[in-house]
PDB file of N, CA and C in Angstrom:
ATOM      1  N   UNK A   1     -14.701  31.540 -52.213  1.00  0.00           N
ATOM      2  CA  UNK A   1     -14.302  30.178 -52.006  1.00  0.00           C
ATOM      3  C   UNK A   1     -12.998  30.097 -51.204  1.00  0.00           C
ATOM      4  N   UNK A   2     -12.181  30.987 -51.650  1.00  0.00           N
ATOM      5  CA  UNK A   2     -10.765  31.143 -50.981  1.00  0.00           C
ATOM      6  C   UNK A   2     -10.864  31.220 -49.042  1.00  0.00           C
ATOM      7  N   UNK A   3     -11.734  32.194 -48.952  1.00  0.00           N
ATOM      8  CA  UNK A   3     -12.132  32.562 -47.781  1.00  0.00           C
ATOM      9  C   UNK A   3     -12.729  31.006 -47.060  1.00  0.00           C
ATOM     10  N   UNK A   4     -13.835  30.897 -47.319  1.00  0.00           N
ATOM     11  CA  UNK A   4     -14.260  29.428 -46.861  1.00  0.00           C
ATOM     12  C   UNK A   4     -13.221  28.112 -46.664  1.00  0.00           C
ATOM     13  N   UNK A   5     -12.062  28.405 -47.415  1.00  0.00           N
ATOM     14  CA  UNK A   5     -11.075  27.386 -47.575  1.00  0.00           C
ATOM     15  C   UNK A   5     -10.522  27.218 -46.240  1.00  0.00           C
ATOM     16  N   UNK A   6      -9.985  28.738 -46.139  1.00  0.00           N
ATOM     17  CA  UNK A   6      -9.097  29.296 -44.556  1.00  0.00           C
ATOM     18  C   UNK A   6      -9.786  29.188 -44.000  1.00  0.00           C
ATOM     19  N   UNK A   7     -11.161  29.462 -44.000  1.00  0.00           N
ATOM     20  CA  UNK A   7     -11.981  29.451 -42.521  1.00  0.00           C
ATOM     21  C   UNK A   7     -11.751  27.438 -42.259  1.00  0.00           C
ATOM     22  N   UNK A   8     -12.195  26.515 -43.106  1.00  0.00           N
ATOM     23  CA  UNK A   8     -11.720  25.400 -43.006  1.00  0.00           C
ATOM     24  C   UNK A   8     -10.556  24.824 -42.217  1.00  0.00           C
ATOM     25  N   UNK A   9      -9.701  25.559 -43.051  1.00  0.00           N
ATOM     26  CA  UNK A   9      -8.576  25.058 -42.516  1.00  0.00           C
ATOM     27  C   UNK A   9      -7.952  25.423 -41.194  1.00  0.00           C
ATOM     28  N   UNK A  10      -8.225  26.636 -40.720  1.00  0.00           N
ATOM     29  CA  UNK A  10      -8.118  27.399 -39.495  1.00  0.00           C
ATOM     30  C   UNK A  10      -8.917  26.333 -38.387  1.00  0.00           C
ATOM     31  N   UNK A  11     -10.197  26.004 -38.950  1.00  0.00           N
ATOM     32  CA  UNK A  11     -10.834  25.179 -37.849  1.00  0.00           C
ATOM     33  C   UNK A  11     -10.065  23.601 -37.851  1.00  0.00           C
ATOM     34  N   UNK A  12      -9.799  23.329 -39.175  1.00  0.00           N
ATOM     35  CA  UNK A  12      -9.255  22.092 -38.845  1.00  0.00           C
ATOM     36  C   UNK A  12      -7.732  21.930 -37.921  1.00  0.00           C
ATOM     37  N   UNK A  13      -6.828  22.869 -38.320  1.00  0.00           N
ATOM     38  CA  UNK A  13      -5.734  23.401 -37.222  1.00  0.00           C
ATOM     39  C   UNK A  13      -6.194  23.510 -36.038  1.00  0.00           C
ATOM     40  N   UNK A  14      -7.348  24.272 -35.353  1.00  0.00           N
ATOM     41  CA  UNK A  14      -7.952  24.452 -33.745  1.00  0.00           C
ATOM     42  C   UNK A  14      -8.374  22.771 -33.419  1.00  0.00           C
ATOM     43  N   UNK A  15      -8.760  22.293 -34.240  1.00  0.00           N
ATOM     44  CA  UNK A  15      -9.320  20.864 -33.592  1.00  0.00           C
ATOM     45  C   UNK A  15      -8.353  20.078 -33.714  1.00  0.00           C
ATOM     46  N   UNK A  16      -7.076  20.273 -34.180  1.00  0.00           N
ATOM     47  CA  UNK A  16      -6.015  18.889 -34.385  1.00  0.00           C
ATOM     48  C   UNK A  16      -5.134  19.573 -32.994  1.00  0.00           C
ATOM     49  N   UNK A  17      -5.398  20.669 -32.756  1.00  0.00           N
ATOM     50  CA  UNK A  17      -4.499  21.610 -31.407  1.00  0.00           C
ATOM     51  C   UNK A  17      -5.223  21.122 -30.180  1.00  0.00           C
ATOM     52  N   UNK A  18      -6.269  20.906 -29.859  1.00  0.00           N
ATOM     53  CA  UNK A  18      -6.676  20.450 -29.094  1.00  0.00           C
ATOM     54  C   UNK A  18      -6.878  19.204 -29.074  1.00  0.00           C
ATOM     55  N   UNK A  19      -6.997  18.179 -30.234  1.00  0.00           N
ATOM     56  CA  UNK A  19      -6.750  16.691 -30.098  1.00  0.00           C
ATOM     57  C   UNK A  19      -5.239  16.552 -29.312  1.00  0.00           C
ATOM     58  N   UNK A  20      -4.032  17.396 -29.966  1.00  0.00           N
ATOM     59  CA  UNK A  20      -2.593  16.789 -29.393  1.00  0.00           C
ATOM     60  C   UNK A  20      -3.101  17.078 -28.003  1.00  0.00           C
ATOM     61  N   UNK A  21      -3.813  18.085 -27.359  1.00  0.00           N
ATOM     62  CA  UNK A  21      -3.303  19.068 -26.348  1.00  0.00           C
ATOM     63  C   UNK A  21      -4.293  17.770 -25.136  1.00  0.00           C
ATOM     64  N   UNK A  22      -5.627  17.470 -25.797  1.00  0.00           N
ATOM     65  CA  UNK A  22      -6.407  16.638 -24.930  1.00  0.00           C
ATOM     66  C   UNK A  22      -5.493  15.119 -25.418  1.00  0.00           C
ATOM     67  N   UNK A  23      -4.720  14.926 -25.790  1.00  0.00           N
ATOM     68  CA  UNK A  23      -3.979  13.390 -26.031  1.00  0.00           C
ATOM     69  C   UNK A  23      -2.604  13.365 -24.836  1.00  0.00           C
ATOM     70  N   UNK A  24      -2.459  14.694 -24.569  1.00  0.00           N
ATOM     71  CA  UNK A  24      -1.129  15.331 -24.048  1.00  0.00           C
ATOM     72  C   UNK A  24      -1.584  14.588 -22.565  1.00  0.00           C
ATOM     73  N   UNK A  25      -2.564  15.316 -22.657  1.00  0.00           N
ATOM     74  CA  UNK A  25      -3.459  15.204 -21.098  1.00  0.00           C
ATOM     75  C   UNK A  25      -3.482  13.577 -20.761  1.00  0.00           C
ATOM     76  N   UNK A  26      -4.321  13.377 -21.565  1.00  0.00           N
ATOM     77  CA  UNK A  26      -4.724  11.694 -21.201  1.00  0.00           C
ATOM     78  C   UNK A  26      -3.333  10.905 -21.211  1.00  0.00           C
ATOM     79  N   UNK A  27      -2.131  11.444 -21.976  1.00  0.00           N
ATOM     80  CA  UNK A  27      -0.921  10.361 -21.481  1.00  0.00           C
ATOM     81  C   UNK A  27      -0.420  10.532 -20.050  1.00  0.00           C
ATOM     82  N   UNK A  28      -0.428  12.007 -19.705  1.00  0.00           N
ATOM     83  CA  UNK A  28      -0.415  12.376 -18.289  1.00  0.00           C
ATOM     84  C   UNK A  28      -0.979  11.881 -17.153  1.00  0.00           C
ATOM     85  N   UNK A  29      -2.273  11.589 -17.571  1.00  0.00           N
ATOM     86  CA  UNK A  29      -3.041  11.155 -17.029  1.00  0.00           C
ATOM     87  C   UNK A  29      -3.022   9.626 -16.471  1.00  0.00           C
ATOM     88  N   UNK A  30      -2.910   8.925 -17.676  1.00  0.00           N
ATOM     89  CA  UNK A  30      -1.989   7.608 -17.564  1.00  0.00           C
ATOM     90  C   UNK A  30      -0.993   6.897 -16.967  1.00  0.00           C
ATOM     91  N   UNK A  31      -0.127   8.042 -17.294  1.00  0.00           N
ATOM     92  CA  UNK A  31       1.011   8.019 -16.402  1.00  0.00           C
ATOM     93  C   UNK A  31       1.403   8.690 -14.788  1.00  0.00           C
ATOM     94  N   UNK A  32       0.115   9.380 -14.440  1.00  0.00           N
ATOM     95  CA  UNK A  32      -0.442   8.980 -13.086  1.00  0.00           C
ATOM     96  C   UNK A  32      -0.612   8.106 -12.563  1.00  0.00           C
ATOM     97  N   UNK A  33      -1.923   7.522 -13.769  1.00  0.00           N
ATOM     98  CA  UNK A  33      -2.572   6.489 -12.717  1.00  0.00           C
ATOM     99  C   UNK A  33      -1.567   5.381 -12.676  1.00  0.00           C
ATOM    100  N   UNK A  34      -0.713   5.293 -14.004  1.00  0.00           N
ATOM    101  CA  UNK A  34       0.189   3.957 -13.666  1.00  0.00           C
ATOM    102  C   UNK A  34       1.385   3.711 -12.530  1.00  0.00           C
ATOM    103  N   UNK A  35       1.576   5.113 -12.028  1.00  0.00           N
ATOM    104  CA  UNK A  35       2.249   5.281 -10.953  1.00  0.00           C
ATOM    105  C   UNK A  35       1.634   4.896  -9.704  1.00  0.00           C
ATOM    106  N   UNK A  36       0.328   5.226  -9.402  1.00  0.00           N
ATOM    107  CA  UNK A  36      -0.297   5.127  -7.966  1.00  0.00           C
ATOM    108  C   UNK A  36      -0.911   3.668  -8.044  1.00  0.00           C
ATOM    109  N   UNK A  37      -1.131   3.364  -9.306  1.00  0.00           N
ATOM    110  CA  UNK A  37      -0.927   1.492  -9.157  1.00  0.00           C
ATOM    111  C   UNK A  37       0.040   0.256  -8.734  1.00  0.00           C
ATOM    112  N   UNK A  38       1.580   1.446  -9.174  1.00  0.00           N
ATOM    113  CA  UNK A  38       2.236   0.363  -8.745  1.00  0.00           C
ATOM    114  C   UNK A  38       2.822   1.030  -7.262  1.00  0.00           C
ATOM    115  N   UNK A  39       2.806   2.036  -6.969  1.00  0.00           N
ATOM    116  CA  UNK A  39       2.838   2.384  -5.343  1.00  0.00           C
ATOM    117  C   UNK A  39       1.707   1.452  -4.718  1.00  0.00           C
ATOM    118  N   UNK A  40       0.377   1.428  -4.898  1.00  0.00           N
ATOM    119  CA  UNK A  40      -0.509   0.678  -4.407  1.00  0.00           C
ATOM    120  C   UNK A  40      -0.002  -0.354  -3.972  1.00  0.00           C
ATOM    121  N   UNK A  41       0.350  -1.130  -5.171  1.00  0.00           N
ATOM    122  CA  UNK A  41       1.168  -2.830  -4.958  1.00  0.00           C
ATOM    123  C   UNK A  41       2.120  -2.982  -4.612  1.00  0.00           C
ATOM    124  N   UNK A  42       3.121  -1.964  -3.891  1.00  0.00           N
ATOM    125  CA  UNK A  42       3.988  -1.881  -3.309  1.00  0.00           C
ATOM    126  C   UNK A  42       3.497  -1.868  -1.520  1.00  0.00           C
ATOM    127  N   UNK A  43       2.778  -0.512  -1.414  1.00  0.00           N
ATOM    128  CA  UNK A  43       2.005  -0.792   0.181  1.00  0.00           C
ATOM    129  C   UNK A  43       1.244  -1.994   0.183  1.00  0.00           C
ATOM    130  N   UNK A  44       1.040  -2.259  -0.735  1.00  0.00           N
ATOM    131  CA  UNK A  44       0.383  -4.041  -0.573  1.00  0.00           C
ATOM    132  C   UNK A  44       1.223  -4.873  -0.374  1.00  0.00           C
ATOM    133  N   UNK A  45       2.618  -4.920  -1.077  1.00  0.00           N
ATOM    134  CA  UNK A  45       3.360  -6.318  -0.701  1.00  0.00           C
ATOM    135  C   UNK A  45       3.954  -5.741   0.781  1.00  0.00           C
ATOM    136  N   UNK A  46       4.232  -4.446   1.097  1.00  0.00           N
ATOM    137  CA  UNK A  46       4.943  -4.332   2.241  1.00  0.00           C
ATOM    138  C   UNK A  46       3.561  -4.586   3.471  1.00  0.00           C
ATOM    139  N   UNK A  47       2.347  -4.671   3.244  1.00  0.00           N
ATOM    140  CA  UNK A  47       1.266  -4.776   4.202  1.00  0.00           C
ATOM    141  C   UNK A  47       0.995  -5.988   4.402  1.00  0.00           C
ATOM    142  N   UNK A  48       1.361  -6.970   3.739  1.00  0.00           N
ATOM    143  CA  UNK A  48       1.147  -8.604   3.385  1.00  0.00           C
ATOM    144  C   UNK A  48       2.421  -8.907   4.436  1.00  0.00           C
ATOM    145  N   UNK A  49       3.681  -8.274   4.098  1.00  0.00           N
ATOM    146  CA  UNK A  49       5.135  -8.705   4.517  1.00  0.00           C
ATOM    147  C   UNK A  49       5.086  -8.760   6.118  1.00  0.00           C
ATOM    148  N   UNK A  50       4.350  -7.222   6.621  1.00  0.00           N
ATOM    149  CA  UNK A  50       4.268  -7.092   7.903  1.00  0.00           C
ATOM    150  C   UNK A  50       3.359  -7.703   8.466  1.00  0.00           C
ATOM    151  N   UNK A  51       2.208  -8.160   8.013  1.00  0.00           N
ATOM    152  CA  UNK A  51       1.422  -9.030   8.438  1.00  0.00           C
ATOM    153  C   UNK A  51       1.869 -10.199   8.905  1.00  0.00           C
ATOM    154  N   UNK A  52       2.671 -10.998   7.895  1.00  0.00           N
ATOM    155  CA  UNK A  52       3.311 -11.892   8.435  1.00  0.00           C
ATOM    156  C   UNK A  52       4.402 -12.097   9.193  1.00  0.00           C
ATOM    157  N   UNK A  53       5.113 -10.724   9.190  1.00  0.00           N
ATOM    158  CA  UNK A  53       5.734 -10.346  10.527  1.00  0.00           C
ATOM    159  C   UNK A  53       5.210 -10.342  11.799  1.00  0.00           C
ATOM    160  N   UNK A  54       3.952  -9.543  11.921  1.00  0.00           N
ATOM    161  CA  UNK A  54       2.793  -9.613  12.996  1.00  0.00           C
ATOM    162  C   UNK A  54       2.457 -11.194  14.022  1.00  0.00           C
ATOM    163  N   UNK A  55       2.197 -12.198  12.138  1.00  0.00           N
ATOM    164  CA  UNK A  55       1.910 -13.017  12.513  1.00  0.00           C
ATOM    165  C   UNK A  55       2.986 -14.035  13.346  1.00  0.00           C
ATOM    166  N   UNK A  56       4.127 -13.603  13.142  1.00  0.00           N
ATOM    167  CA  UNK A  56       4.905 -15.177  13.669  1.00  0.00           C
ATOM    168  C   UNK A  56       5.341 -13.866  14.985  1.00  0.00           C
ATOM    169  N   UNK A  57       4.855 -12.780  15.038  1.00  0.00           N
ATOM    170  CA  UNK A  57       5.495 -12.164  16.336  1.00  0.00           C
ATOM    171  C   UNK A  57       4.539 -12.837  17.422  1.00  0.00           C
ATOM    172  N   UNK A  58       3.412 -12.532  16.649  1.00  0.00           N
ATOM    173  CA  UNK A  58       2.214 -13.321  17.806  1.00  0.00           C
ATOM    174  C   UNK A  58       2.597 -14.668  18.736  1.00  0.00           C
ATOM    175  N   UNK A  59       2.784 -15.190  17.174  1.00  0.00           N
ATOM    176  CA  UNK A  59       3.375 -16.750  17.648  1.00  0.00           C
ATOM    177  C   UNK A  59       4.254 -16.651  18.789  1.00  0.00           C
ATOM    178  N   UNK A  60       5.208 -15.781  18.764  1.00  0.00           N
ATOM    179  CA  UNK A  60       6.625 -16.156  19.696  1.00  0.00           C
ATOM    180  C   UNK A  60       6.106 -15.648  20.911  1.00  0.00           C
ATOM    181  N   UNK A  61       4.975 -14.396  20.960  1.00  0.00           N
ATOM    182  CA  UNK A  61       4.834 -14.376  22.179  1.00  0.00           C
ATOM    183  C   UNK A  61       4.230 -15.620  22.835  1.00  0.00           C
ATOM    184  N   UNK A  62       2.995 -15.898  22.234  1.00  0.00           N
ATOM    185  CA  UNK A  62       2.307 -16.796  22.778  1.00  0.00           C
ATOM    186  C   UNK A  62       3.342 -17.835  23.219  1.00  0.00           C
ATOM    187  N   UNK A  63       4.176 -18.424  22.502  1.00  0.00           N
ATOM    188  CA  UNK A  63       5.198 -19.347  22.985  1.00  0.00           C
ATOM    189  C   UNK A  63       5.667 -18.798  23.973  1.00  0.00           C
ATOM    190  N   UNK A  64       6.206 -17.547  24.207  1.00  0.00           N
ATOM    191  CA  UNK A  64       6.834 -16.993  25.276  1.00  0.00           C
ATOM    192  C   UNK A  64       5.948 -16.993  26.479  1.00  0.00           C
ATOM    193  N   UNK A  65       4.949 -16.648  26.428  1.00  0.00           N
ATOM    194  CA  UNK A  65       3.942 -16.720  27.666  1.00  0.00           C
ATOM    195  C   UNK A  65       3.390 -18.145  27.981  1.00  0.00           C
ATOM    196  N   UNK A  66       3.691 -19.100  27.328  1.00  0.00           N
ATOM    197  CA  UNK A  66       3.473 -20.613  27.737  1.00  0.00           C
ATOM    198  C   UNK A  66       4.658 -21.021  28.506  1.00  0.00           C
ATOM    199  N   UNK A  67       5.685 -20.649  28.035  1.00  0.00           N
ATOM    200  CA  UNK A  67       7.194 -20.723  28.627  1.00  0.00           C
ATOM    201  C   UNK A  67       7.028 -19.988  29.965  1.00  0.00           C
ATOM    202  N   UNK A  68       6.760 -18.955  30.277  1.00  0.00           N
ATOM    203  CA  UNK A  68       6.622 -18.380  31.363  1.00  0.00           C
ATOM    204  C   UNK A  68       5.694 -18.824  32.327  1.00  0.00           C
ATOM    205  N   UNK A  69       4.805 -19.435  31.708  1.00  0.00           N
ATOM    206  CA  UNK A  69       3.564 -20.254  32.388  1.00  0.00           C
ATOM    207  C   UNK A  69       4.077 -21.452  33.542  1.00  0.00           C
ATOM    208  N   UNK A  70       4.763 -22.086  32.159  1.00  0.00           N
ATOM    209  CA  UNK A  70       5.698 -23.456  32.531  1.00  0.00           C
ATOM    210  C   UNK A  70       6.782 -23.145  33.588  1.00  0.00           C
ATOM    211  N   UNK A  71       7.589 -22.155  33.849  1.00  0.00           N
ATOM    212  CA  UNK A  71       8.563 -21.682  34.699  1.00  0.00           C
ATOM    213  C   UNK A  71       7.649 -21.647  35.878  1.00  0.00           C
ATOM    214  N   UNK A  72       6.777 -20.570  35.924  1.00  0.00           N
ATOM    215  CA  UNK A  72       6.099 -20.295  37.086  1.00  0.00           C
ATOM    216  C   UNK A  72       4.977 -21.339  38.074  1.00  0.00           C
ATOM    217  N   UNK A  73       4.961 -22.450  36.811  1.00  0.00           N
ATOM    218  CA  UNK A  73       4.314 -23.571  37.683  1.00  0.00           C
ATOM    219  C   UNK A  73       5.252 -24.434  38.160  1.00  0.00           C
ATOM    220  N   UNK A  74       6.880 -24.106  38.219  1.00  0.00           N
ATOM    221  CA  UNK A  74       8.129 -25.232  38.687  1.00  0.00           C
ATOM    222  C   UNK A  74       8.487 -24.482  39.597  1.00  0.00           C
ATOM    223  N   UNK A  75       7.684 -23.331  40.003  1.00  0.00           N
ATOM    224  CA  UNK A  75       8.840 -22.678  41.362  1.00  0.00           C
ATOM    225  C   UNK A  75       8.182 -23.095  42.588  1.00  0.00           C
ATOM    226  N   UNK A  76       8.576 -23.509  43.643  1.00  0.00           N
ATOM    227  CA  UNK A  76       8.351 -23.778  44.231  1.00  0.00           C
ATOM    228  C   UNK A  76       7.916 -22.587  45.261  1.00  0.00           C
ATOM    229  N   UNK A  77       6.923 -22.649  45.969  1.00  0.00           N
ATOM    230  CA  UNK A  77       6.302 -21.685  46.660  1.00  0.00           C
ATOM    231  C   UNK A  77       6.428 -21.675  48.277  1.00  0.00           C
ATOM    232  N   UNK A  78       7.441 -21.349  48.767  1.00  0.00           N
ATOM    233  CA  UNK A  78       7.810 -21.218  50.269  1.00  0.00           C
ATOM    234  C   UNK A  78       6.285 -20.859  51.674  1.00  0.00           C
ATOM    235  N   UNK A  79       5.800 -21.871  52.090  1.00  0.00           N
ATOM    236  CA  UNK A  79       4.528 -21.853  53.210  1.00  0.00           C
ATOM    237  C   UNK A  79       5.239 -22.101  54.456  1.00  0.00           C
ATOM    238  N   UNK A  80       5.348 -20.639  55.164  1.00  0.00           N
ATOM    239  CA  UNK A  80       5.990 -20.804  56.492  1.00  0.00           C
ATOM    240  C   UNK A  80       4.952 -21.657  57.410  1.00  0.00           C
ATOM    241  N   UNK A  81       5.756 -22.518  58.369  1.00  0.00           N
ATOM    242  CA  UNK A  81       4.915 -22.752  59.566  1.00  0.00           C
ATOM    243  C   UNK A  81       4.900 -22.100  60.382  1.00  0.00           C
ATOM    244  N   UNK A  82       3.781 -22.359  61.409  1.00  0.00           N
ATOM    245  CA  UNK A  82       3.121 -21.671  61.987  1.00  0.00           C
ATOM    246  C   UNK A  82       4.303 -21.460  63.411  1.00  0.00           C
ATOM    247  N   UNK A  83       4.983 -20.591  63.680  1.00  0.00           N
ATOM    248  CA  UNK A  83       6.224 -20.441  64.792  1.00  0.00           C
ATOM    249  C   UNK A  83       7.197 -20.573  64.028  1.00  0.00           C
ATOM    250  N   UNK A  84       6.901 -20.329  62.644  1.00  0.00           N
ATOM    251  CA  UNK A  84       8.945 -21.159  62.185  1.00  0.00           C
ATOM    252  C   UNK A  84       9.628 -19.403  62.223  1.00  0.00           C
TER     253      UNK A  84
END
């Protein structure tokens, strides 16, 4: 009976060693993934940020090339005559 006891208890020690050891893991694990989640949402707010950087850059060109439009239709265009 003694014997059967230890063999018991020996197994119940191997399975509580590998519960901490697989619990060890999975907090690790966790604390991965909770890291590359909030990096994620970080390249997300900085991908949103530049976007809308993008977007009002667009804008200014386009303004800028209407502006340039507008200049280049006020210059006056020099047509020599014919002997001048």
């Amino acid at each position: 009976m003694q014997a059967r006891e230890k063999q018991v208890s020996e197994a119940k020690d191997e399975v509580l060693n590998e519960l901490n050891t697989a619990s060890a893991y999975i907090l690790e694990l966790e604390e991965k993934y909770y890291k590359s989640q909030r990096t994620s949402l970080e390249l997300l707010k900085q991908l949103k940020a530049s976007e809308s950087t993008c977007d009002d850059m667009q804008s200014e060109i386009e303004t800028l090339r209407n502006y340039i439009i507008d200049l280049k239709s006020r210059i006056a265009v020099y047509i020599p005559v014919k002997n001048d």
